[in-house]
PDB file of N, CA and C in Angstrom:
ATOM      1  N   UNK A   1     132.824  46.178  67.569  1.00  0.00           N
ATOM      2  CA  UNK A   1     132.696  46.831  66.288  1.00  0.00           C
ATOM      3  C   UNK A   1     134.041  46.732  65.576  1.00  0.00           C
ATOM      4  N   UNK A   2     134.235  46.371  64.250  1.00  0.00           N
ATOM      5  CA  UNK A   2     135.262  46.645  63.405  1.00  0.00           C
ATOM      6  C   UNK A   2     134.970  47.778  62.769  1.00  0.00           C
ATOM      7  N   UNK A   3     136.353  48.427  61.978  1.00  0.00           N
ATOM      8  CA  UNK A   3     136.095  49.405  61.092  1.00  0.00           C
ATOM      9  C   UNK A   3     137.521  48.766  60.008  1.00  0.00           C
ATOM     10  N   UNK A   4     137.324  49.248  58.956  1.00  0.00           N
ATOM     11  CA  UNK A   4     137.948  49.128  57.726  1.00  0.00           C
ATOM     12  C   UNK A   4     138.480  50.298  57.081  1.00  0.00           C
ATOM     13  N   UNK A   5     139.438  50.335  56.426  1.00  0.00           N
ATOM     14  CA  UNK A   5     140.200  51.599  55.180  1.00  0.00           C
ATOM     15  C   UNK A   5     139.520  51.297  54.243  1.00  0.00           C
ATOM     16  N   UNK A   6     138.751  52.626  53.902  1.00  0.00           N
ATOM     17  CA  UNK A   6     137.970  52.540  52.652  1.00  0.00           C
ATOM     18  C   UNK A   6     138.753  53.576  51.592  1.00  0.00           C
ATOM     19  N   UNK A   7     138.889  54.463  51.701  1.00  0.00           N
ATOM     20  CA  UNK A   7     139.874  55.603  51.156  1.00  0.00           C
ATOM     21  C   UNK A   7     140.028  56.652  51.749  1.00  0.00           C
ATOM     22  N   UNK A   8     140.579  57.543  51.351  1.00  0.00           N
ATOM     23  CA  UNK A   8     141.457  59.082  51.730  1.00  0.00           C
ATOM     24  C   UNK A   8     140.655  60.102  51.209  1.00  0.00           C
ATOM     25  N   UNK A   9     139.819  60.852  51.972  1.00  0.00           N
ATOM     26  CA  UNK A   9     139.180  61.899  51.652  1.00  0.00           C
ATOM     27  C   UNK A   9     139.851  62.855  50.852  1.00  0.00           C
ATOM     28  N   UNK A  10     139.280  63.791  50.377  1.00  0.00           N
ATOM     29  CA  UNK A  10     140.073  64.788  49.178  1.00  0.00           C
ATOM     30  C   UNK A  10     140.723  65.793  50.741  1.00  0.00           C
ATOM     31  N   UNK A  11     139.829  66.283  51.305  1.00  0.00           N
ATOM     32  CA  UNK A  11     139.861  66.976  52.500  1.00  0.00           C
ATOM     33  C   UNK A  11     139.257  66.283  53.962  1.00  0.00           C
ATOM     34  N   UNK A  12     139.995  66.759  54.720  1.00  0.00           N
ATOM     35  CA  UNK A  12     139.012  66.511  56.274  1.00  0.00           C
ATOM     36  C   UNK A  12     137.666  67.062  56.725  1.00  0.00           C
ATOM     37  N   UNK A  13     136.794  66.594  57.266  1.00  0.00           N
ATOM     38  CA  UNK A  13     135.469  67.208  57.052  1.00  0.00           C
ATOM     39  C   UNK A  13     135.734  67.326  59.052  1.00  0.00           C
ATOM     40  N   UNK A  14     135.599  68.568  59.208  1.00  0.00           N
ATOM     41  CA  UNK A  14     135.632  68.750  60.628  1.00  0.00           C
ATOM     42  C   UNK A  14     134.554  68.572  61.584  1.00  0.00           C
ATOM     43  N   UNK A  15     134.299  68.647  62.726  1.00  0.00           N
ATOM     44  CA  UNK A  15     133.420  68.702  63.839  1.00  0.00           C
ATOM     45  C   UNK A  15     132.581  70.008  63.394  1.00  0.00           C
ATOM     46  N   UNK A  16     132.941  70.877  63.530  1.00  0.00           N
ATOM     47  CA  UNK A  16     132.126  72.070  63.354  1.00  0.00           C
ATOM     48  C   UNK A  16     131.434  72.323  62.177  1.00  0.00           C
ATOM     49  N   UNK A  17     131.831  71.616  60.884  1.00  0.00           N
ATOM     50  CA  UNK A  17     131.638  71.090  59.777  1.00  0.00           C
ATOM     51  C   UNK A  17     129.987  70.679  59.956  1.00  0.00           C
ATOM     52  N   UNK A  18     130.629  69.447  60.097  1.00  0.00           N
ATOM     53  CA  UNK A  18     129.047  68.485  60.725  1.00  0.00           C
ATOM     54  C   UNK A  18     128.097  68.849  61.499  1.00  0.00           C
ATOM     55  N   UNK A  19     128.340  69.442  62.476  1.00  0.00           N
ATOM     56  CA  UNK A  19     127.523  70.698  63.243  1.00  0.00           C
ATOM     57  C   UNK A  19     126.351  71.512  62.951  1.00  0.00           C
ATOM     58  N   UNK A  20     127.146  72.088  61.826  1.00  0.00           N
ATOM     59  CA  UNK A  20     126.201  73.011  60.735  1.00  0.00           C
ATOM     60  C   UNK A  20     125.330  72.159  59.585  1.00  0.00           C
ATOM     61  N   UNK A  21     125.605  71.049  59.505  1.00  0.00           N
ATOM     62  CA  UNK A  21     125.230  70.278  58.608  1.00  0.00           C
ATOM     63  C   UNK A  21     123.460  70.126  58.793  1.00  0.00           C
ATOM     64  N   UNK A  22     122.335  70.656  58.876  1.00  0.00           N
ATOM     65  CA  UNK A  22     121.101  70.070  59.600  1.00  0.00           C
ATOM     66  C   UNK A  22     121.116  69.028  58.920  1.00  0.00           C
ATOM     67  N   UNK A  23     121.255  67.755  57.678  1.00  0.00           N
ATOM     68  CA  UNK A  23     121.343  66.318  57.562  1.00  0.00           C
ATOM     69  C   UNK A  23     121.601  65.852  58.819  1.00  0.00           C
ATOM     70  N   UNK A  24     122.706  66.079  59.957  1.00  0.00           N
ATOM     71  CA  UNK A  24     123.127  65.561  60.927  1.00  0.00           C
ATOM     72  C   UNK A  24     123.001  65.825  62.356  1.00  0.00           C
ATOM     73  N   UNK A  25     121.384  66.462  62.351  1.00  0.00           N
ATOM     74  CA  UNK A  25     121.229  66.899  64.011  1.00  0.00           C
ATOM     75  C   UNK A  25     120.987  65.681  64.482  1.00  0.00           C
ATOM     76  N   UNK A  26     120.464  64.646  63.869  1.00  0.00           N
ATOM     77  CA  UNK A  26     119.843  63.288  65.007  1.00  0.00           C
ATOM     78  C   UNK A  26     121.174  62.425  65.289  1.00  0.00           C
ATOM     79  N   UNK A  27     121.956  62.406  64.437  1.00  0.00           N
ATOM     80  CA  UNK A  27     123.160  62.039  64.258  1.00  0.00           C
ATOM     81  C   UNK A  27     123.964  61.472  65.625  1.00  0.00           C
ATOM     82  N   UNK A  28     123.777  60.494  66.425  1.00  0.00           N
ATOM     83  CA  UNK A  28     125.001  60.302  67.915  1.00  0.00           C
ATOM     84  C   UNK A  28     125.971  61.161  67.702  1.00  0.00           C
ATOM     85  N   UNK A  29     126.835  61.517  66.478  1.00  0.00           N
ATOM     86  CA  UNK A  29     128.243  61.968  66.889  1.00  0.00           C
ATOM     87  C   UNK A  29     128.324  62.979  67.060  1.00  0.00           C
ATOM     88  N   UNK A  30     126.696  63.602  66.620  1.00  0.00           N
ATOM     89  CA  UNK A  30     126.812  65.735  66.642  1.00  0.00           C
ATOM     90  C   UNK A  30     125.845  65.646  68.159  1.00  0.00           C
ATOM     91  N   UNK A  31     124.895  64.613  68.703  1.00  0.00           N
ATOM     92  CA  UNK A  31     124.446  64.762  69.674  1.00  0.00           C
ATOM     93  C   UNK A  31     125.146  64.256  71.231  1.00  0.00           C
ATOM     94  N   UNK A  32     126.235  63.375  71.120  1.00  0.00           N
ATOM     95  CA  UNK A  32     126.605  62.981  71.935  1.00  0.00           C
ATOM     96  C   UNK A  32     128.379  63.078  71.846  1.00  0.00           C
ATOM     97  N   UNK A  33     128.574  63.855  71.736  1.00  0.00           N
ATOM     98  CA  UNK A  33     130.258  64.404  70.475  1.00  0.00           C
ATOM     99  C   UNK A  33     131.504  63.399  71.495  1.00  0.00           C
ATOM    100  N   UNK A  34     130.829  62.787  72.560  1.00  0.00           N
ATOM    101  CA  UNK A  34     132.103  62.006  73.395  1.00  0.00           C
ATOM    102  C   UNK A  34     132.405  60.552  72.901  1.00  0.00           C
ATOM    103  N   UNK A  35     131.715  60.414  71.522  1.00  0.00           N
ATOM    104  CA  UNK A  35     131.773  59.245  70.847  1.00  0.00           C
ATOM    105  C   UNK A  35     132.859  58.739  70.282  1.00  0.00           C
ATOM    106  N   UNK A  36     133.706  58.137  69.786  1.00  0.00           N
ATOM    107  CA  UNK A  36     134.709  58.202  69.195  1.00  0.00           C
ATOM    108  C   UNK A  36     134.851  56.894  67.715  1.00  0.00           C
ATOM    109  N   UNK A  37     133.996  56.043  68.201  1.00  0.00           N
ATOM    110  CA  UNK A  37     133.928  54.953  66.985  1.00  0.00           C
ATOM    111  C   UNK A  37     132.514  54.627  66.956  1.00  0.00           C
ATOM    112  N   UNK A  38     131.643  54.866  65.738  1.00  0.00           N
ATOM    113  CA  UNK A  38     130.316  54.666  65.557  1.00  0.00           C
ATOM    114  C   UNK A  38     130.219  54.232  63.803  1.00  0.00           C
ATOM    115  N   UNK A  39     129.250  53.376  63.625  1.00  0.00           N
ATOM    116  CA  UNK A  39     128.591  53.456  62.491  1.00  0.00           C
ATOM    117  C   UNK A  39     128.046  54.700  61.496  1.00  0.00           C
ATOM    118  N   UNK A  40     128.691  54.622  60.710  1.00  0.00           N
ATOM    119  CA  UNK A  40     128.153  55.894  59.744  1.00  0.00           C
ATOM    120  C   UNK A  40     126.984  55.590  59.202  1.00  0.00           C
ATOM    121  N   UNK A  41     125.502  55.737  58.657  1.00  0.00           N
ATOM    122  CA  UNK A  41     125.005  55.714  58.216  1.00  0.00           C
ATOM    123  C   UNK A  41     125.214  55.964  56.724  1.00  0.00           C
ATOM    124  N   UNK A  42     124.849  55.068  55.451  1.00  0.00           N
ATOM    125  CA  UNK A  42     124.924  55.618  54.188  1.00  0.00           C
ATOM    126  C   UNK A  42     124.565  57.591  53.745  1.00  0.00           C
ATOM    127  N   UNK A  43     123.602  57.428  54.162  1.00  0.00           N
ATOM    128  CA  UNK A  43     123.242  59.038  53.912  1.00  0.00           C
ATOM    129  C   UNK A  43     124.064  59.824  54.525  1.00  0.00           C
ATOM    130  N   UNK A  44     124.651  59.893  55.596  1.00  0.00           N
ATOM    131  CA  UNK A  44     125.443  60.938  55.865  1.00  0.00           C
ATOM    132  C   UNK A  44     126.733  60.622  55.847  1.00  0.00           C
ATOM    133  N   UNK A  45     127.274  59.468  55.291  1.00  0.00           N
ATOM    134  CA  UNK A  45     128.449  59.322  54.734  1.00  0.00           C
ATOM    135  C   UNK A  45     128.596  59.751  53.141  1.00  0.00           C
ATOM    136  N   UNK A  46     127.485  60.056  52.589  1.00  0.00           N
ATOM    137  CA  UNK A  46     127.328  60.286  51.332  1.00  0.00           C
ATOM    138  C   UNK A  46     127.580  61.827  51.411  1.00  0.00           C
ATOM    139  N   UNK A  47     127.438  62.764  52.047  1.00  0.00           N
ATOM    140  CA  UNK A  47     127.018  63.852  52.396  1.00  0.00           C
ATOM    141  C   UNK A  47     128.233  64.563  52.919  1.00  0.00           C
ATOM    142  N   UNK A  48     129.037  63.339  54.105  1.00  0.00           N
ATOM    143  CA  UNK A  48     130.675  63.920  54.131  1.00  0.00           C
ATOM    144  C   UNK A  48     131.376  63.967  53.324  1.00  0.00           C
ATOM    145  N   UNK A  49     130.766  62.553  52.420  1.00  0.00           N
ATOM    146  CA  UNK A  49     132.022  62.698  50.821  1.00  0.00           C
ATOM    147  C   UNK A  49     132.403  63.864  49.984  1.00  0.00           C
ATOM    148  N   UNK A  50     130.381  64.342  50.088  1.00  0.00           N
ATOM    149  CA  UNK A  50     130.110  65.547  49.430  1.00  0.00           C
ATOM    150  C   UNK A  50     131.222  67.159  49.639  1.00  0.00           C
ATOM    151  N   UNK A  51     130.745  66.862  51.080  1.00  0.00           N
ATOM    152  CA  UNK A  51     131.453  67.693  51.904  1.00  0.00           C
ATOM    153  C   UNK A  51     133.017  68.109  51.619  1.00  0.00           C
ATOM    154  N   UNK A  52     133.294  66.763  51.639  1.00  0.00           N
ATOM    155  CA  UNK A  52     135.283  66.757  51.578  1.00  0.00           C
ATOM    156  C   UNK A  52     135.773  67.006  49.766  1.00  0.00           C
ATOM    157  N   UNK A  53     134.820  66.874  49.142  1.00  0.00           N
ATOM    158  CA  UNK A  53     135.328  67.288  47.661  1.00  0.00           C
ATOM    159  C   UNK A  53     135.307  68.821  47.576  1.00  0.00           C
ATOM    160  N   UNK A  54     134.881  69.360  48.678  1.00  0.00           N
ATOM    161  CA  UNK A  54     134.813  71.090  48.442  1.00  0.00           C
ATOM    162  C   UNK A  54     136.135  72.088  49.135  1.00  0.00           C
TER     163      UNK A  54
END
């Protein structure tokens, strides 16, 4: 897998963050949290963006 710099969030969107999120119960990284490099899906990368502008 590669990953790329896309930009700098306004804020950090935390673990416990995402947690609470129900968009992200099926999610590998909230179900299996020992993950460390995965594919984001559009929708819930849309949703952290959301997240980090608050």
């Amino acid at each position: 897998m590669s990953c790329k710099y896309k930009k700098t969030l306004k804020r950090p969107v935390t673990l416990d963050e995402m947690k609470k999120e129900k968009k992200f119960k099926d999610w590998e990284l909230i179900r299996i949290s020992r993950l460390s490099l995965m594919p984001v899906p559009k929708q819930i990368w849309d949703v952290i963006l959301k997240i980090s502008q608050n």
